[in-house]
N, C-alpha and C. Protein backbone atom coordinates (compact mmCIF):
# COMPACT_ATOMS: atom_id res chain seq x y z
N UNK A 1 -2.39 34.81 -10.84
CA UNK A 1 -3.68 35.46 -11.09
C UNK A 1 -4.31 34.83 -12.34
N UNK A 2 -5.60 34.32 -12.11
CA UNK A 2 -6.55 33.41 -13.15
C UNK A 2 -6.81 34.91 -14.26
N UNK A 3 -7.05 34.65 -15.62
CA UNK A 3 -7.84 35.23 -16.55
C UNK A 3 -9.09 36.25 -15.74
N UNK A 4 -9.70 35.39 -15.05
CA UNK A 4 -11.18 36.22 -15.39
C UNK A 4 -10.71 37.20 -14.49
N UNK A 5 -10.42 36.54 -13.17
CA UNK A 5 -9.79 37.40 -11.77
C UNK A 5 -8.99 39.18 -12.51
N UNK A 6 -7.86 38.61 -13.72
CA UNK A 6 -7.33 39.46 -14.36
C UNK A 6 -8.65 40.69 -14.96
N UNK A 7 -9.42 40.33 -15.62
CA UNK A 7 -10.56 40.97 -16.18
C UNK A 7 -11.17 41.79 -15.23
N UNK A 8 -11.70 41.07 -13.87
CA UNK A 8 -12.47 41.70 -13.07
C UNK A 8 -11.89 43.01 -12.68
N UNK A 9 -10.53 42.90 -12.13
CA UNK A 9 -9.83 43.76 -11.54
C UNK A 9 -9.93 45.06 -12.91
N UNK A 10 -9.92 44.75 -13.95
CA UNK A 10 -9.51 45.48 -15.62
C UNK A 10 -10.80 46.15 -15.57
N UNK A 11 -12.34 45.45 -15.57
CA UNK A 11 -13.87 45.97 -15.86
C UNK A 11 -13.78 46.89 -14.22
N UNK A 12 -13.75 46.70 -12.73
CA UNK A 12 -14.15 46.97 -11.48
C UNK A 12 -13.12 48.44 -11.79
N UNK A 13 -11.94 48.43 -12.32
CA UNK A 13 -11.42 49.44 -12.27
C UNK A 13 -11.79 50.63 -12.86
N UNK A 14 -12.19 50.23 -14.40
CA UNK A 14 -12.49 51.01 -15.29
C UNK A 14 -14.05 51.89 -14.48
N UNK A 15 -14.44 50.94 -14.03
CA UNK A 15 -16.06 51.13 -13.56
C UNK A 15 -16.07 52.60 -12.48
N UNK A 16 -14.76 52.06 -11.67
CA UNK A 16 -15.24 53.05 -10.90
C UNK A 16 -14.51 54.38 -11.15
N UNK A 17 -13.33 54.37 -12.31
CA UNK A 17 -12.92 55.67 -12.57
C UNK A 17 -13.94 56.44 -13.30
N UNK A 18 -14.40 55.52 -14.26
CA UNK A 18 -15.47 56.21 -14.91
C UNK A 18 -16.76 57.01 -14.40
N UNK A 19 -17.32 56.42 -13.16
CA UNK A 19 -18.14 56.92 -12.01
C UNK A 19 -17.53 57.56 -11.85
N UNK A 20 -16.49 58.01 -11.47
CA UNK A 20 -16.08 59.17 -10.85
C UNK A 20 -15.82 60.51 -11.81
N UNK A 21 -15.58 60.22 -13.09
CA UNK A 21 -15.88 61.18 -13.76
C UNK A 21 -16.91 61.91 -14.46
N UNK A 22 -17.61 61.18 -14.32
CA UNK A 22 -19.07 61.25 -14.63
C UNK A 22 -19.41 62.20 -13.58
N UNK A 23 -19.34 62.43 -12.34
CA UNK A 23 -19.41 63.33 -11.40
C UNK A 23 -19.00 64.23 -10.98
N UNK A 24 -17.48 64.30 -11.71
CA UNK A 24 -16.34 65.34 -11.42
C UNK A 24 -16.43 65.94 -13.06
N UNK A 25 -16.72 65.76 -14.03
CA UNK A 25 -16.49 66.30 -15.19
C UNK A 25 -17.31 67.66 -15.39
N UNK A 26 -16.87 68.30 -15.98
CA UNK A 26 -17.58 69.76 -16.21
C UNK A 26 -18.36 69.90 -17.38
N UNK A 27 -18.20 69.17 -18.75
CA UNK A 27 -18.80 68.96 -19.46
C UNK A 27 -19.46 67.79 -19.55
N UNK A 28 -20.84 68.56 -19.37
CA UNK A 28 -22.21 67.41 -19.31
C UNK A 28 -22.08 66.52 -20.47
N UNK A 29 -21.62 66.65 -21.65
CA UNK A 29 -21.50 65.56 -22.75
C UNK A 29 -20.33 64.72 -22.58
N UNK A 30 -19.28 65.00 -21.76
CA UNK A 30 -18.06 64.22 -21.54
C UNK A 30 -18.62 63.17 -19.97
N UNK A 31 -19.48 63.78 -19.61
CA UNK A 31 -19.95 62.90 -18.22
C UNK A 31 -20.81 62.07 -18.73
N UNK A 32 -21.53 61.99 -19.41
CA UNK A 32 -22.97 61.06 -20.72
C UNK A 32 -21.75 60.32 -21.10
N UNK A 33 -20.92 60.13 -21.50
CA UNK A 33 -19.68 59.33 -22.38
C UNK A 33 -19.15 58.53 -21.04
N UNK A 34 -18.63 58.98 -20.12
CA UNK A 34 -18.38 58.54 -19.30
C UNK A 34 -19.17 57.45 -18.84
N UNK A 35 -20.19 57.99 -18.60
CA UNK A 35 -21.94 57.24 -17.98
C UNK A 35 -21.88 56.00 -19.51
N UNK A 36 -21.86 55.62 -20.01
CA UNK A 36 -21.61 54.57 -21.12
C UNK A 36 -21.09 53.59 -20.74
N UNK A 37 -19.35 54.45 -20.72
CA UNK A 37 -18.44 53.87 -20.38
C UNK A 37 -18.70 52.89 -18.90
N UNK A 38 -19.14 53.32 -18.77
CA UNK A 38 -19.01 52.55 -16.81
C UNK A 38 -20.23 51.55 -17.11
N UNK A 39 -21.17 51.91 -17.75
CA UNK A 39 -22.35 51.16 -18.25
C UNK A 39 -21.91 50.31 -18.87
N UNK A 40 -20.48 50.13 -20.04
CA UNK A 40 -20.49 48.72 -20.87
C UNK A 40 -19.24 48.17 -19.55
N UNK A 41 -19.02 48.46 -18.99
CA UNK A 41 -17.71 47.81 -17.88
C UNK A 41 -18.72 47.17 -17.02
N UNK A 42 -19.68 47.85 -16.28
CA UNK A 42 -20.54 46.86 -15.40
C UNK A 42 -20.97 45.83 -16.41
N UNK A 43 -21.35 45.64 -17.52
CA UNK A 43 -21.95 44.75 -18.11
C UNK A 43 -20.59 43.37 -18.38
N UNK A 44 -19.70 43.98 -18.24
CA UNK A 44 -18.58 43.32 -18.66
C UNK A 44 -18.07 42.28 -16.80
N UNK A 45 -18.41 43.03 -16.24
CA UNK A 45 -18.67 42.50 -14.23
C UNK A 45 -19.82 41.39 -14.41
N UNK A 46 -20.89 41.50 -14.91
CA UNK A 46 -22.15 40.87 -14.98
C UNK A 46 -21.74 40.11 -15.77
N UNK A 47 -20.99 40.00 -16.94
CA UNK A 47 -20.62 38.81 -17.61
C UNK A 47 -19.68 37.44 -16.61
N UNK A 48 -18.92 38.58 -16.19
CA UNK A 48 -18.16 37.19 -15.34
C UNK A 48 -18.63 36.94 -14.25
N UNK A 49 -19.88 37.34 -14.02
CA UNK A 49 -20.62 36.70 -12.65
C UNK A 49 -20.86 35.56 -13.14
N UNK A 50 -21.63 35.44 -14.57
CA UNK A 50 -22.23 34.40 -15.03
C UNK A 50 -23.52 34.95 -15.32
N UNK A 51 -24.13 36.45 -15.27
CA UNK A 51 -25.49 36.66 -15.15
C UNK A 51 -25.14 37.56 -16.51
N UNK A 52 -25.40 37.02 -18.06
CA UNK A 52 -25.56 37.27 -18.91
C UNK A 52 -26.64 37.92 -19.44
N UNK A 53 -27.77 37.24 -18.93
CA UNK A 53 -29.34 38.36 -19.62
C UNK A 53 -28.81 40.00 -18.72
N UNK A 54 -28.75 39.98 -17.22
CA UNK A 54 -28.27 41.64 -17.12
C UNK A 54 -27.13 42.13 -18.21
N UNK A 55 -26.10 41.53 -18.14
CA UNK A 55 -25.01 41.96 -18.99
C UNK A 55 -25.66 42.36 -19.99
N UNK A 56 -26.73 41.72 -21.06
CA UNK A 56 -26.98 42.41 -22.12
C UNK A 56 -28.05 43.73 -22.24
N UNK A 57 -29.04 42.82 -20.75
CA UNK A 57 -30.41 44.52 -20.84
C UNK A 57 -29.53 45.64 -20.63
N UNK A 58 -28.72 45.29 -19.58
CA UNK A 58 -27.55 46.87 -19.53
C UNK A 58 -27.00 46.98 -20.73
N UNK A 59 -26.81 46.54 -21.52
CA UNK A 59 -25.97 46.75 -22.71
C UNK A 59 -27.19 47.26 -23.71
N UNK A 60 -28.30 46.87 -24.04
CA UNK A 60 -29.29 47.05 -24.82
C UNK A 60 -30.43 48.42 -24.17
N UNK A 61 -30.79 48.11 -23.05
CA UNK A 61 -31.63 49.39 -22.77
C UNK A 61 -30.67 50.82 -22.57
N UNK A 62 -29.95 50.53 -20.88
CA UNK A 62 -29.29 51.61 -20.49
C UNK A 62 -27.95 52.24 -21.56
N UNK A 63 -27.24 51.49 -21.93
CA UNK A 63 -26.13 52.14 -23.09
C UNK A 63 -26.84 52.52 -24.08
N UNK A 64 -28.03 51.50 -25.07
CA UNK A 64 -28.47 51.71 -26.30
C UNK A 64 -29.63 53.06 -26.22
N UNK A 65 -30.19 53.06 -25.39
CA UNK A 65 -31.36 54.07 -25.16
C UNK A 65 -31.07 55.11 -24.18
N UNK A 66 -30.70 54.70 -22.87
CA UNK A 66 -30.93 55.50 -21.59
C UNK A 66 -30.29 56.78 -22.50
N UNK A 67 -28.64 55.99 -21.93
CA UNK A 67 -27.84 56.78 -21.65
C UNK A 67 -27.49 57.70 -23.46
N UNK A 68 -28.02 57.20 -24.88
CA UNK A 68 -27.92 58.27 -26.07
C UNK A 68 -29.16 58.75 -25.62
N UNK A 69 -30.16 59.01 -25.36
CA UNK A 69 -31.11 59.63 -25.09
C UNK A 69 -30.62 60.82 -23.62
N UNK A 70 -29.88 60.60 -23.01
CA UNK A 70 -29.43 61.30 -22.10
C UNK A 70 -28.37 62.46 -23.29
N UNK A 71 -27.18 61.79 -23.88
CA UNK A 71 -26.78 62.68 -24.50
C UNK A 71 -27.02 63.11 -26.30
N UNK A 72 -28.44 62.98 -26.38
CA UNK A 72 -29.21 63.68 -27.52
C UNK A 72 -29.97 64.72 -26.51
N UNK A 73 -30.14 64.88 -25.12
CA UNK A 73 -31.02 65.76 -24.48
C UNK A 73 -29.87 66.96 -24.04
N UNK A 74 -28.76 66.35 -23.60
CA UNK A 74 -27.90 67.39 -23.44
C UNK A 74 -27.19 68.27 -24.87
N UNK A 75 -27.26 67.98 -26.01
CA UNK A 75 -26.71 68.69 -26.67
C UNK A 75 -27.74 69.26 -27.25
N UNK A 76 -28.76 68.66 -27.66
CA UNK A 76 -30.27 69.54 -28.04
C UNK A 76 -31.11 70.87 -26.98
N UNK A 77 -30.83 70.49 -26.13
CA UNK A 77 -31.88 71.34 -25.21
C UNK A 77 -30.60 72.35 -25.00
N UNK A 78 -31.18 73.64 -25.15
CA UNK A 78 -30.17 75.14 -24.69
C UNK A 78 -30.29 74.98 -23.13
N UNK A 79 -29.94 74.31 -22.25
CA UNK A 79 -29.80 74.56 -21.04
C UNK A 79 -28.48 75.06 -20.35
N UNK A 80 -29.10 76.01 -19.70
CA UNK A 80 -28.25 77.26 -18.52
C UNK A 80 -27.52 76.66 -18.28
N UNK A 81 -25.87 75.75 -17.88
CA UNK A 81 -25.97 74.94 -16.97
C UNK A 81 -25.44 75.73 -15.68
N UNK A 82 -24.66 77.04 -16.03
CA UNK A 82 -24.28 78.43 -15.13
C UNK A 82 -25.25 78.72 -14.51
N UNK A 83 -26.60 78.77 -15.07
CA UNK A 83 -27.75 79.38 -14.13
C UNK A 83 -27.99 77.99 -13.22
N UNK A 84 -27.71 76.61 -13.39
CA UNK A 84 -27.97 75.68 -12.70
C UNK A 84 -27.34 75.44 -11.50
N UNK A 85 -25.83 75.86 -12.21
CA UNK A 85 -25.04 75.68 -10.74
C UNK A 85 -25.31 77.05 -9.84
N UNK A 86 -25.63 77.92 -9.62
CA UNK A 86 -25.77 79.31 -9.13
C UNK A 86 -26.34 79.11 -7.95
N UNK A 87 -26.99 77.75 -8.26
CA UNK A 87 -28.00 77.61 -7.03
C UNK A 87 -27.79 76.43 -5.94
N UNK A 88 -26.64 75.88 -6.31
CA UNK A 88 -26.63 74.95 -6.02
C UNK A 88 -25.89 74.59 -4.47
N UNK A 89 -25.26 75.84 -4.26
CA UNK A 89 -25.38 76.21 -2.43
C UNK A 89 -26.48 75.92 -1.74
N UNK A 90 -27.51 76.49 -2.43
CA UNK A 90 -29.21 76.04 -1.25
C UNK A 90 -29.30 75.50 -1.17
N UNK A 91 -28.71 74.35 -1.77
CA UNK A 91 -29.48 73.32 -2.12
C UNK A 91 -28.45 72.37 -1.42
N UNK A 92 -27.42 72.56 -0.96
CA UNK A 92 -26.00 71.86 -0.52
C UNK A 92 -26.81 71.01 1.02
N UNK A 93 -27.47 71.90 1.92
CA UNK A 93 -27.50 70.97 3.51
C UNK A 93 -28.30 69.97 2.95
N UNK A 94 -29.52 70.14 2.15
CA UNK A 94 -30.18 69.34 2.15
C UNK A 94 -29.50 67.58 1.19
N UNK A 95 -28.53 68.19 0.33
CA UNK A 95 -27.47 67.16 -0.57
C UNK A 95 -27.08 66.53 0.40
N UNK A 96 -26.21 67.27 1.51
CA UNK A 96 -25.38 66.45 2.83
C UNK A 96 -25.87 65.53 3.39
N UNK A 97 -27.77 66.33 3.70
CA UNK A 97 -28.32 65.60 4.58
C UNK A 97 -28.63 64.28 3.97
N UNK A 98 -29.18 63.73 2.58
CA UNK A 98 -29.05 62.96 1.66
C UNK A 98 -28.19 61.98 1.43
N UNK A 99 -26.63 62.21 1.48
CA UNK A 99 -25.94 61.80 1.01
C UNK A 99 -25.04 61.07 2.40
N UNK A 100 -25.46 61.38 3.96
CA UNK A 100 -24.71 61.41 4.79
C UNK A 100 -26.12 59.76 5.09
N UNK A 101 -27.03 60.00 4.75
CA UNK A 101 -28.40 58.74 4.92
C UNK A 101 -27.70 57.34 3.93
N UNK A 102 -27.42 57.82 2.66
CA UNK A 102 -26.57 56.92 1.53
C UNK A 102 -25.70 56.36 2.31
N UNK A 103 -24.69 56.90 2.89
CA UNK A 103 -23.25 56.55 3.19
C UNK A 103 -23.51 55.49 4.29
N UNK A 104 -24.69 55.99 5.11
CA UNK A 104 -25.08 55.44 6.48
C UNK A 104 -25.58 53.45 6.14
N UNK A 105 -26.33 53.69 5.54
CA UNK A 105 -26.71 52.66 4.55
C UNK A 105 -25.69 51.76 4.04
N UNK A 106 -24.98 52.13 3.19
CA UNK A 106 -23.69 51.70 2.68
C UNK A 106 -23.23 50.92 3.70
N UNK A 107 -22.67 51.92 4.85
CA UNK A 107 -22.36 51.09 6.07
C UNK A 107 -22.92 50.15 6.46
N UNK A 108 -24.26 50.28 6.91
CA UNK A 108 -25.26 48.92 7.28
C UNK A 108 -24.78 47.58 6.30
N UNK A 109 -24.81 48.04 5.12
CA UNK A 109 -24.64 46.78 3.78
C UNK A 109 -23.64 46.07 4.48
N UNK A 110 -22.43 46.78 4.16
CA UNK A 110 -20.98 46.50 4.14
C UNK A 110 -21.11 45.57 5.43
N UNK A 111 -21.11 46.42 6.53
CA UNK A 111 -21.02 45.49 8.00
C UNK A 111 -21.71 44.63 8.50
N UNK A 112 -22.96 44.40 7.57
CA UNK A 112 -24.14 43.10 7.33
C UNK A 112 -23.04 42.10 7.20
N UNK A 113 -22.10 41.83 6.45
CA UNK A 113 -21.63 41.10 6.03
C UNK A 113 -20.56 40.52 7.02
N UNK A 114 -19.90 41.35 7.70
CA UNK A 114 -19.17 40.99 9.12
C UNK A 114 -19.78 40.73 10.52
N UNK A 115 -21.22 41.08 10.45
CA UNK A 115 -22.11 40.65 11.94
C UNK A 115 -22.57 39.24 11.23
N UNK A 116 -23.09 39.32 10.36
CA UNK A 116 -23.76 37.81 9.97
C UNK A 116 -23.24 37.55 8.77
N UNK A 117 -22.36 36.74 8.26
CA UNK A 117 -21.83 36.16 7.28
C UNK A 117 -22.78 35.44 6.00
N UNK A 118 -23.87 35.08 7.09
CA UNK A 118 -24.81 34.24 6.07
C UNK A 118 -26.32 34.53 5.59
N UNK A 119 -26.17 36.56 5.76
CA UNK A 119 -27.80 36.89 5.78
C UNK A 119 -27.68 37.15 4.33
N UNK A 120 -26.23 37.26 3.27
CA UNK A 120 -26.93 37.65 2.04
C UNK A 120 -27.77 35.97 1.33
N UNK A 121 -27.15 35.09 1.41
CA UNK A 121 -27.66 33.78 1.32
C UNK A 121 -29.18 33.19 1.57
N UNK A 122 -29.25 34.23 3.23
CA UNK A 122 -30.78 33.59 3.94
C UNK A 122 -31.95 33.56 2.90
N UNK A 123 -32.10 34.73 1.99
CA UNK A 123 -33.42 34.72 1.54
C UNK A 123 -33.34 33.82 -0.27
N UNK A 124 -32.45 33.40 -0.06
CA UNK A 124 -31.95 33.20 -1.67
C UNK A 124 -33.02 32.05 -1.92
N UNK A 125 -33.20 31.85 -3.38
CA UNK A 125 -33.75 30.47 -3.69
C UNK A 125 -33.38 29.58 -4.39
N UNK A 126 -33.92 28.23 -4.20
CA UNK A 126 -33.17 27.49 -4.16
C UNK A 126 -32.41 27.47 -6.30
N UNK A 127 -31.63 26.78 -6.23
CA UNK A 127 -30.95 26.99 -7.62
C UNK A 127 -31.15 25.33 -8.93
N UNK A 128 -31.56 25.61 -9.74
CA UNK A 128 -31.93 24.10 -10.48
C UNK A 128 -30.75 24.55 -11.83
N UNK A 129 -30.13 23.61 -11.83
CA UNK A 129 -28.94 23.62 -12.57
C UNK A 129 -29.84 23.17 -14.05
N UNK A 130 -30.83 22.75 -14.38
CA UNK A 130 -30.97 22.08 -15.27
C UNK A 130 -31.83 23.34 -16.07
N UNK A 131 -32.05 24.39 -15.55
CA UNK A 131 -32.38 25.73 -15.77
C UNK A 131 -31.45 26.74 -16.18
N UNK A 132 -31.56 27.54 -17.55
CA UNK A 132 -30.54 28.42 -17.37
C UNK A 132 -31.55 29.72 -16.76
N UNK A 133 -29.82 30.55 -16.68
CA UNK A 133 -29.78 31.87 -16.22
C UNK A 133 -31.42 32.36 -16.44
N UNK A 134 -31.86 32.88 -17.68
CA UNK A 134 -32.41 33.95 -18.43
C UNK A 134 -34.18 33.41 -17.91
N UNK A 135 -34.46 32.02 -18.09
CA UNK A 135 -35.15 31.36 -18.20
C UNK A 135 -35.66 31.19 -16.43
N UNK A 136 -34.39 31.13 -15.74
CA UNK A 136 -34.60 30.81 -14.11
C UNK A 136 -35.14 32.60 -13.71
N UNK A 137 -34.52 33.59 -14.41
CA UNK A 137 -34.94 34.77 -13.80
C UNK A 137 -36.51 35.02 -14.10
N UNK A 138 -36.80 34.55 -15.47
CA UNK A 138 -37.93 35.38 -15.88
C UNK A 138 -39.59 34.22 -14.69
N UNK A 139 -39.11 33.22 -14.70
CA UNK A 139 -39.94 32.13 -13.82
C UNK A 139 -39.74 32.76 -12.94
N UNK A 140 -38.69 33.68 -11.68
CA UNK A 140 -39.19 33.81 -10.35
C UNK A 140 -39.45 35.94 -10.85
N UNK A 141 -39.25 36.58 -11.88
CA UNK A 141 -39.61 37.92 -11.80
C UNK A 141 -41.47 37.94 -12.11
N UNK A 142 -41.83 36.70 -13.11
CA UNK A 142 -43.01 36.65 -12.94
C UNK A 142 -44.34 36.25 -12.68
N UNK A 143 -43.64 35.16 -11.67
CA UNK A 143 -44.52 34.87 -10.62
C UNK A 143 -44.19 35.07 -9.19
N UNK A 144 -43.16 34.94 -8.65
CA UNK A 144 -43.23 35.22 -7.07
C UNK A 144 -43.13 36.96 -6.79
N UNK A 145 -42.48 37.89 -7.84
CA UNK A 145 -41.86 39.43 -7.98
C UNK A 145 -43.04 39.95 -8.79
N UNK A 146 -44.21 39.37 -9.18
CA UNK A 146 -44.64 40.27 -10.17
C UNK A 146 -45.56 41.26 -9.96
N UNK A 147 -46.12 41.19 -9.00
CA UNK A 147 -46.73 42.94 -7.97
C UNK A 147 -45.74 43.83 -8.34
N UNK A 148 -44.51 43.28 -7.78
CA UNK A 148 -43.50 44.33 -7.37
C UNK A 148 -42.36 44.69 -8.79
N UNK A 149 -42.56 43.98 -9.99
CA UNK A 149 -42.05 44.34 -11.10
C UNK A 149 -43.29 45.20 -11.45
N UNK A 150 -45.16 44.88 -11.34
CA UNK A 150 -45.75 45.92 -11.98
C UNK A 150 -45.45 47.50 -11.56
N UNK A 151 -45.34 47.10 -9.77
CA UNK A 151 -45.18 48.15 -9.21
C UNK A 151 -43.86 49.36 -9.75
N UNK A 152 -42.75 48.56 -10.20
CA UNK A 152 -41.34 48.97 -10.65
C UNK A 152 -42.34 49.56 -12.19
N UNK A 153 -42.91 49.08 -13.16
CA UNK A 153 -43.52 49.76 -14.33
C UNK A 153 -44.26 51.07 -14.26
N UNK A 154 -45.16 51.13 -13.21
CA UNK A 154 -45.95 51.96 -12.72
C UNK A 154 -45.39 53.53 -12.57
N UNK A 155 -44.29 52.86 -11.70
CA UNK A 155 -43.57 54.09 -11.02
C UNK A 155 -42.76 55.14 -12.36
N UNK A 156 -42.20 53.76 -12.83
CA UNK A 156 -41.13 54.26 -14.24
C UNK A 156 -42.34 55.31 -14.93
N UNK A 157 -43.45 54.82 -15.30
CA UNK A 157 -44.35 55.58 -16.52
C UNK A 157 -44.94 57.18 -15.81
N UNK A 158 -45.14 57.43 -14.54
CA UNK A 158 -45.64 58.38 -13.63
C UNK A 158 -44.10 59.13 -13.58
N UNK A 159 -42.82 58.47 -13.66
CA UNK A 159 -41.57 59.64 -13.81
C UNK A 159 -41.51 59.78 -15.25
N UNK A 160 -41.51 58.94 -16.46
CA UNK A 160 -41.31 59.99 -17.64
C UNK A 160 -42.71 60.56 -17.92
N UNK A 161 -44.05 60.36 -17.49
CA UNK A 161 -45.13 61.54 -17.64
C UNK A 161 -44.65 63.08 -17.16
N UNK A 162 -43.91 62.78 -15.69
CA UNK A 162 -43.78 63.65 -15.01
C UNK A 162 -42.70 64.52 -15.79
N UNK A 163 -41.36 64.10 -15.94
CA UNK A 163 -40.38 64.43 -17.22
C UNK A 163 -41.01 65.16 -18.10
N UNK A 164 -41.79 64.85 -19.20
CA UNK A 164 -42.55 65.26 -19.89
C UNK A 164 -42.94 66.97 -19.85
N UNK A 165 -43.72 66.80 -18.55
CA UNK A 165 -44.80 67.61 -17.58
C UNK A 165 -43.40 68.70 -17.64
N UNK A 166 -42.77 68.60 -16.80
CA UNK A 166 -41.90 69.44 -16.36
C UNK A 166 -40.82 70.36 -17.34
N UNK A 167 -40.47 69.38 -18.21
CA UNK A 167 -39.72 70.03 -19.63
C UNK A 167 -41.00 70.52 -20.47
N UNK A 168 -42.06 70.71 -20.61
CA UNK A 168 -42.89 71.23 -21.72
C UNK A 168 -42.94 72.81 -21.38
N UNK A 169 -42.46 73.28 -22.09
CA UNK A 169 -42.55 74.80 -22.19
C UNK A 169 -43.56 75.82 -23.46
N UNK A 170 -43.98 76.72 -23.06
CA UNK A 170 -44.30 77.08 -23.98
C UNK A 170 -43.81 78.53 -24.58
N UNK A 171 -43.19 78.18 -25.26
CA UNK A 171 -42.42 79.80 -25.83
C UNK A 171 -43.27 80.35 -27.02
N UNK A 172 -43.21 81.79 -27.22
CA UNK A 172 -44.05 82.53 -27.99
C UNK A 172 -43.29 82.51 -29.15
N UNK A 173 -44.15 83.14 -30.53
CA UNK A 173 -43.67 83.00 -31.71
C UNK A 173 -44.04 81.48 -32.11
N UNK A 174 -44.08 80.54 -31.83
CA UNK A 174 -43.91 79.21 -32.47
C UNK A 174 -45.41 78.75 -32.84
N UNK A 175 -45.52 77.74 -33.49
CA UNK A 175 -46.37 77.70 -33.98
C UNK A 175 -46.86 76.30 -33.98
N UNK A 176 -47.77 76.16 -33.31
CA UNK A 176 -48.55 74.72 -32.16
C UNK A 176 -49.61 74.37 -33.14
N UNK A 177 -49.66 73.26 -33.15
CA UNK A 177 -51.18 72.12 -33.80
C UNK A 177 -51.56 72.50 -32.71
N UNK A 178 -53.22 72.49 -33.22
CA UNK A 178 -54.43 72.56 -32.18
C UNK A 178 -55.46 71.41 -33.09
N UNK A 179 -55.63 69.84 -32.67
CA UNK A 179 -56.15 69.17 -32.95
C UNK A 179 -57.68 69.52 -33.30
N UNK A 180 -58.16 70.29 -32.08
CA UNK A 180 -59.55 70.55 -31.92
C UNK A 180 -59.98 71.48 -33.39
N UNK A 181 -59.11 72.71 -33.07
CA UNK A 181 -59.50 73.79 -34.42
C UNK A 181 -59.44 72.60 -35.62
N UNK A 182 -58.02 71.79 -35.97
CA UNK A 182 -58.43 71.39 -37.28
C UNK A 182 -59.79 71.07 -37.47
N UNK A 183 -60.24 70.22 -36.62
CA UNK A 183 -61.34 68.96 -37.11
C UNK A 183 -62.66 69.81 -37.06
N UNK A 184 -62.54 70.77 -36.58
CA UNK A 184 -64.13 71.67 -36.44
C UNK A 184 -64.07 73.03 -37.04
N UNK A 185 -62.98 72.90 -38.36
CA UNK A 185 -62.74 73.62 -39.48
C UNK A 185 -64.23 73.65 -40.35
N UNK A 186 -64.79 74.55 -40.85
CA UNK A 186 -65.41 74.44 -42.44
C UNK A 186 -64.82 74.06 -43.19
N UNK A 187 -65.44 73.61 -44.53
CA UNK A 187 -64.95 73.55 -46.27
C UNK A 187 -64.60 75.42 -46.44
N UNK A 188 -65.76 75.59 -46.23
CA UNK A 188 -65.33 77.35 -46.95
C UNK A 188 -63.66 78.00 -45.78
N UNK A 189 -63.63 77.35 -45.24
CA UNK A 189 -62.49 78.21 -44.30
C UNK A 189 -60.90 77.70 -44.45
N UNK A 190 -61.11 76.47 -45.70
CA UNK A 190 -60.02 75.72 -45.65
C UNK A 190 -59.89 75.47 -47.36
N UNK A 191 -60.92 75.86 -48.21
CA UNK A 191 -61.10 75.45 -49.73
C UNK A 191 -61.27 76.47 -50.41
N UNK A 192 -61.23 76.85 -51.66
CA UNK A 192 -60.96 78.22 -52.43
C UNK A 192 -61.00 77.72 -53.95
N UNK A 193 -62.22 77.90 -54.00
CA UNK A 193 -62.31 78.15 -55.60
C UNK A 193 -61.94 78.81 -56.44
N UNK A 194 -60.80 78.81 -56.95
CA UNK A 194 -60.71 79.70 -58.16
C UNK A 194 -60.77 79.25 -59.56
N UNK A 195 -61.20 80.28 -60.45
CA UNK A 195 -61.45 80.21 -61.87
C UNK A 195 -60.20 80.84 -62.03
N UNK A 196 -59.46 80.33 -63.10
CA UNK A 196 -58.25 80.75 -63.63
C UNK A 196 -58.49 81.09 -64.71
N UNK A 197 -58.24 81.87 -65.87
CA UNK A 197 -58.43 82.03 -67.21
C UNK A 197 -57.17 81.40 -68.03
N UNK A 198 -57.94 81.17 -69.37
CA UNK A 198 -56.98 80.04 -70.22
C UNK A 198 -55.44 81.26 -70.44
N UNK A 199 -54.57 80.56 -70.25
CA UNK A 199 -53.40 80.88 -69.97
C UNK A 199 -53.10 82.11 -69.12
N UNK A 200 -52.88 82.09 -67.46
CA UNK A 200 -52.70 83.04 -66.78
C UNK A 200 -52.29 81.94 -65.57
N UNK A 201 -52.56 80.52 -66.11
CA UNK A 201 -52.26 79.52 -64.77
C UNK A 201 -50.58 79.63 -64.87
N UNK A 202 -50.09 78.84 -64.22
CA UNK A 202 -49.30 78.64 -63.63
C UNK A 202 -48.60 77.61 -64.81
């Protein structure tokens, strides 16, 4: 057994125990840790592909941002997670029905590969060695992909608006800026003259 071969088997393993706990864990901050974990192991898969710029955006966006922003939301926000699961029977045929479409899929992938040996290849392009990695991706993401990378931006900014939208609550007692009131304040409603007499200041 070669080195890297050794590695792969070491990162593919880690990867998928970690997925799996991430799903099976009961504490949402131990599943965010998990979700990391499997995040720097795929990056560590992507290294020995040879596809280094993913290895690092996964390492720089999804570990550095996604996924602490995932667990700064779970330990900050008071969420139910008892009132979450309560419901989560109703919600089960429609999961099945979901998840039984995934699997179906999966299948298609997988057995793509035993009806036609040579369809992951067919659409590929062609490869210029005198090009690296980082440099060959960003030439075909932004010109032959780049509808469909704006389209990938588009979508992303309309789900964290929506995020946004959906977590904004408004609870009573607290105490909200109202841009508008400041700016269409008076002097007299915001300024106060006083005469102080010689020694009674402060």
């Amino acid at each position: 057994m070669t080195l890297p071969l050794f590695f792969f088997y070491v990162f593919a393993a880690i990867t998928v125990a970690s997925a799996f706990m991430v799903i099976s864990a009961r504490n949402p901050v131990h599943a965010v840790l998990f979700l990391i974990l499997a995040f720097v192991n795929a990056a560590g898969l992507f290294m020995l592909a040879g596809a280094e710029f993913l290895a690092l955006i996964l390492i720089v966006v999804y570990v550095g941002a996604v996924a602490v922003l995932f667990l700064f939301v779970v330990m900050m926000l008071d969420v139910d997670f008892a009132e979450l699961k309560s419901g989560l029977l109703a919600y089960a045929p429609i999961g099945m029905v979901v998840g039984g479409i995934l699997f179906l899929e999966l299948l298609l992938v997988a057995g793509s590969f035993v009806i036609a040996p040579d369809v992951a290849g067919a659409g590929g392009l062609p490869i210029d060695a005198t090009v690296d990695n980082t440099r060959a991706l960003g030439q075909v993401l932004y010109t032959r992909y780049v509808f469909l990378f704006q389209g990938a931006a588009a979508v992303l900014l309309v789900a964290m608006i929506g995020a946004i939208v959906l977590t904004l609550r408004h609870r009573t007692g607290i105490k909200r800026q109202s841009t508008a009131a400041q700016l269409g304040r008076k002097p007299s409603e915001t300024v106060r003259n006083v005469k102080v007499k010689s020694g009674q200041g402060l």
